[in-house]
Protein backbone atom coordinates (compact mmCIF):
# COMPACT_ATOMS: atom_id res chain seq x y z
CA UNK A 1 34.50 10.34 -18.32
CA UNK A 2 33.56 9.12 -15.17
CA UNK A 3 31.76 5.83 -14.79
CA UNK A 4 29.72 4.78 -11.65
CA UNK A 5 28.48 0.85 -11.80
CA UNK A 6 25.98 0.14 -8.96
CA UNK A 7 24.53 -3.43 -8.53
CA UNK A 8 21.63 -4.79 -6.96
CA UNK A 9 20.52 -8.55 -5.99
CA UNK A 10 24.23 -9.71 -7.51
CA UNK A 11 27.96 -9.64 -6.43
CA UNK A 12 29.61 -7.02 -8.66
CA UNK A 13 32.81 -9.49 -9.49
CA UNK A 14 35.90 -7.83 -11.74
CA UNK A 15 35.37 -9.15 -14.59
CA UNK A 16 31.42 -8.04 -14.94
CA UNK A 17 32.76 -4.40 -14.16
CA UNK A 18 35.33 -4.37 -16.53
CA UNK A 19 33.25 -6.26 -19.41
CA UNK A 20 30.75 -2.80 -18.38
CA UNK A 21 33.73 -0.24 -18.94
CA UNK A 22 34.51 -1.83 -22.41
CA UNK A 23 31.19 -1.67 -23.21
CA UNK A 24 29.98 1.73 -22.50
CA UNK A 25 33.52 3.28 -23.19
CA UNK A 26 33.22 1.70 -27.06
CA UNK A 27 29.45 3.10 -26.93
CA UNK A 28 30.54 6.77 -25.49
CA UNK A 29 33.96 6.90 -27.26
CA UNK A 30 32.60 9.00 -30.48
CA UNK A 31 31.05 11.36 -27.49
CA UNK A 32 33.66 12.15 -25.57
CA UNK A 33 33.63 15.86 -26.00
CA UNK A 34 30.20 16.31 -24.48
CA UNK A 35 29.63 13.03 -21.91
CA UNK A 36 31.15 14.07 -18.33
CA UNK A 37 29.42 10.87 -16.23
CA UNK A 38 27.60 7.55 -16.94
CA UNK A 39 25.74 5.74 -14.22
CA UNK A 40 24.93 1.66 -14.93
CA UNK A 41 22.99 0.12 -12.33
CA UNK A 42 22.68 -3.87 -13.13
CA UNK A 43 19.94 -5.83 -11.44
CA UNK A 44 18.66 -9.41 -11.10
CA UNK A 45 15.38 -10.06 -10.89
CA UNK A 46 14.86 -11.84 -7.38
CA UNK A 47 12.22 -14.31 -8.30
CA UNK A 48 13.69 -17.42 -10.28
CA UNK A 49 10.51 -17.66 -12.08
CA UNK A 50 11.37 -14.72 -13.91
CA UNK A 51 14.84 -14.38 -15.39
CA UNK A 52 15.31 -10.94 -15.68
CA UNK A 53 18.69 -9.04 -16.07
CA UNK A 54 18.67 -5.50 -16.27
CA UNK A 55 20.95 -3.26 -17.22
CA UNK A 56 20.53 0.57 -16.62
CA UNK A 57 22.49 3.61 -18.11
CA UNK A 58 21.86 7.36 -17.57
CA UNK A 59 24.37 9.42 -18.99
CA UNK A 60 25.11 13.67 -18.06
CA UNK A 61 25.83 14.79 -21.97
CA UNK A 62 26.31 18.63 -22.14
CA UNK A 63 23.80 19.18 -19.19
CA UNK A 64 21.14 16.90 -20.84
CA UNK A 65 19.96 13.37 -19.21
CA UNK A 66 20.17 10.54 -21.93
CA UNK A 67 19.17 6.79 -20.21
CA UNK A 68 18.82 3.31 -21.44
CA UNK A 69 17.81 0.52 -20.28
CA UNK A 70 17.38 -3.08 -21.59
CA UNK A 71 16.51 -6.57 -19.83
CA UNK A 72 17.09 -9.66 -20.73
CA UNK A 73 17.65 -13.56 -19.38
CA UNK A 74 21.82 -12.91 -19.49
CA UNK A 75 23.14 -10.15 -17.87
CA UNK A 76 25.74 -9.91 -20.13
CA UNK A 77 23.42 -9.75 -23.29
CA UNK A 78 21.54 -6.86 -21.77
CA UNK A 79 24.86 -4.98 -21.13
CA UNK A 80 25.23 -5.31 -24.64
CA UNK A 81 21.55 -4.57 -25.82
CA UNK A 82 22.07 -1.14 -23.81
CA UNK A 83 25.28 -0.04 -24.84
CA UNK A 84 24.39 -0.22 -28.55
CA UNK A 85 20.84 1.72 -27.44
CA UNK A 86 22.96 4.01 -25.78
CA UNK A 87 25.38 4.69 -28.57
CA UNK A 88 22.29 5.52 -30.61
CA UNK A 89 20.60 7.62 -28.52
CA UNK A 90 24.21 9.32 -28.46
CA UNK A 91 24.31 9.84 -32.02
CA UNK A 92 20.81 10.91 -32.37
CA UNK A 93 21.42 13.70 -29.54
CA UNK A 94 24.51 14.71 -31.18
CA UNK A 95 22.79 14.93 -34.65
CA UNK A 96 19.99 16.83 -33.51
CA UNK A 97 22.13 19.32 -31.19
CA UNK A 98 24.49 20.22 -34.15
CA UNK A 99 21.69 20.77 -36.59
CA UNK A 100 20.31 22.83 -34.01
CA UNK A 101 23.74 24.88 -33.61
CA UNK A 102 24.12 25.23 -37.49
CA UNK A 103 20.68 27.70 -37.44
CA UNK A 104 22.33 30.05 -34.49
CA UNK A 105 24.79 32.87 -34.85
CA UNK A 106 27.92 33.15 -32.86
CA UNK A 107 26.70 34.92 -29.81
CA UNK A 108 23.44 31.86 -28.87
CA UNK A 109 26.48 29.45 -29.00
CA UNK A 110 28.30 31.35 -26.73
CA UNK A 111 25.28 31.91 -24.39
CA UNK A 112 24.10 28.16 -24.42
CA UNK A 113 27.86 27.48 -23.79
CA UNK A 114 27.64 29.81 -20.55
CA UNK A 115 24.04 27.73 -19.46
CA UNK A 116 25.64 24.43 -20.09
CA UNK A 117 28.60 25.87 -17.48
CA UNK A 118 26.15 27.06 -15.68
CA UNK A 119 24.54 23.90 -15.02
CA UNK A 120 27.44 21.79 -14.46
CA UNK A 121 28.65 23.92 -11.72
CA UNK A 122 25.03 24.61 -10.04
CA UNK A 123 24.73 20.43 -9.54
CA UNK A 124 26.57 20.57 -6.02
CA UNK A 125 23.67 23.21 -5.14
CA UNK A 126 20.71 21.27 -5.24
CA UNK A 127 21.63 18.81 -2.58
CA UNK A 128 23.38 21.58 -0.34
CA UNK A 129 21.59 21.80 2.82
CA UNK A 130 19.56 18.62 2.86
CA UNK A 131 19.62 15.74 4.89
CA UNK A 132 20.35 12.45 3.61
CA UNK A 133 17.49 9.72 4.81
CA UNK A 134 16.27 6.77 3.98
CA UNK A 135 12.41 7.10 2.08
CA UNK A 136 10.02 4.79 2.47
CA UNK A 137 9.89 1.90 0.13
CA UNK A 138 8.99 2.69 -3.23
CA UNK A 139 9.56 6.00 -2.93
CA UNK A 140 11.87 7.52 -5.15
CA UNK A 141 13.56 10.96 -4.89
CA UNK A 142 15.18 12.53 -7.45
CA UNK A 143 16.48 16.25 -7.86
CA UNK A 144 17.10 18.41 -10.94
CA UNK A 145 17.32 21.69 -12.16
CA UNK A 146 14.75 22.27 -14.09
CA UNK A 147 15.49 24.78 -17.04
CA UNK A 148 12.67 26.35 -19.37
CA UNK A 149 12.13 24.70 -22.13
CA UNK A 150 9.01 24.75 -25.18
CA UNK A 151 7.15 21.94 -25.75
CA UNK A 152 8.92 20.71 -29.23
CA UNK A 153 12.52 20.37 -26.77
CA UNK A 154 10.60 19.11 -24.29
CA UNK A 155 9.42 15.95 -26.62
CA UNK A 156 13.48 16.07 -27.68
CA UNK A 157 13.99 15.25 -23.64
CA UNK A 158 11.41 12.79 -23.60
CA UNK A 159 13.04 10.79 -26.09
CA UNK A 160 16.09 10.92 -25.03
CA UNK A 161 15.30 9.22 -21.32
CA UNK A 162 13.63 6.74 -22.52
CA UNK A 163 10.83 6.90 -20.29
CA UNK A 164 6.89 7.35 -20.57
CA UNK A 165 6.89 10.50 -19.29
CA UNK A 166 8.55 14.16 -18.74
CA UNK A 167 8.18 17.24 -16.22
CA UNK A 168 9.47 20.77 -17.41
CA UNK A 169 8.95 24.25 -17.14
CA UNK A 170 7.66 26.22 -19.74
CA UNK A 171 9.56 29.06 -21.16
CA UNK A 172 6.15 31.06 -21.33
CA UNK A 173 4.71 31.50 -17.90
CA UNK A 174 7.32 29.12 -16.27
CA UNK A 175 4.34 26.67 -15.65
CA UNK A 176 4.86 22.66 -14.76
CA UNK A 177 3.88 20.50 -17.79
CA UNK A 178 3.99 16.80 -18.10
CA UNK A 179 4.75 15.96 -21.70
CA UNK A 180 3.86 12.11 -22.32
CA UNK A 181 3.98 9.03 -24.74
CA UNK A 182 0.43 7.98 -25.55
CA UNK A 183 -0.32 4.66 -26.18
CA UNK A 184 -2.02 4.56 -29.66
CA UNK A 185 1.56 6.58 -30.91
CA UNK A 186 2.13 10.70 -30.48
CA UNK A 187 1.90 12.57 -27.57
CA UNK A 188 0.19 14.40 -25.20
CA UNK A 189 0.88 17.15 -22.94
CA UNK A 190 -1.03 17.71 -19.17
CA UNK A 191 -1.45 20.99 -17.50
CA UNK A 192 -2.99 22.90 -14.89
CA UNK A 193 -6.56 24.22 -15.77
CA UNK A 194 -6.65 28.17 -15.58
């Protein structure tokens, strides 16, 4: 597996790298077969009011996206908090994606095999061509293929990143959707008006 460990507003010393290794190997080690790359990013907070320490990780799992992040007031505790989040995220994925592959016949595991290849080698493509530049602050870009997807693997997705919110394309139509976490529990789904 390959591990990238990025960190911002603190000095990355030895020991906090290799106390991050330990970490996410023990959380990842039960995965091995389908995690190719983890990427923590640990921050400090910059105010000293606020005693944040965050620690980040987004992992590339059989061509699927699976992040965690935690924060707390010791950096250390929040590499913990998010390996152990990790590892169950992990086992959740792996649950649902075998259950998944028990309902199949031979020839969809082959194909999604062939997709997941697929994937992995088409990554170089989407940044082929482009110029590297700095954005403006606070702008973020990121790139991904985006494969179709229904609404119910969509939610899966949306889970899995740990976010609020989640852009696909729908396998009918091939239409942008937003699938998102609403506040009062469940979810909701926005799309263009036709």
């Amino acid at each position: 597996m390959k591990l990238l460990i990025h960190g911002r507003n603190l000095e990355l010393t030895q020991s906090l790298r290799d106390y991050t290794k330990t970490k996410i190997d023990k959380a990842t080690h039960n995965f091995q077969e389908m995690v190719q790359e983890a990427d923590v990013h640990l921050s400090v907070a910059r105010n000293p009011r606020v005693p944040q320490q965050t620690a980040e990780v987004t992992v590339f799992a059989n061509g699927t996206v699976i992040r965690a992040q935690e924060r707390s007031e010791n950096l250390y505790a929040s590499i913990d908090l998010v390996a152990n989040k990790l590892a169950r995220q992990l086992r959740k994925y792996k649950e649902r994606h075998n259950s998944h592959n028990v309902h199949h016949n031979q020839s969809t595991k082959s194909v999604q095999n062939e997709d997941t290849q697929n994937f992995s080698s088409s990554d170089h493509s989407l940044t082929e061509g482009k110029e590297p530049h700095l954005p403006s602050p606070g702008v973020r870009r990121k790139y991904f293929e985006m494969t179709p997807m229904n609404i119910e693997q969509a939610r899966v997705q949306l889970d899995l990143i740990d976010h609020d919110f989640y852009l696909f394309r729908e396998e009918e139509g091939s239409a942008l959707r937003v699938i998102y976490k609403r506040n009062h529990g469940g979810y909701g789904v926005i799309q263009e008006k036709i």
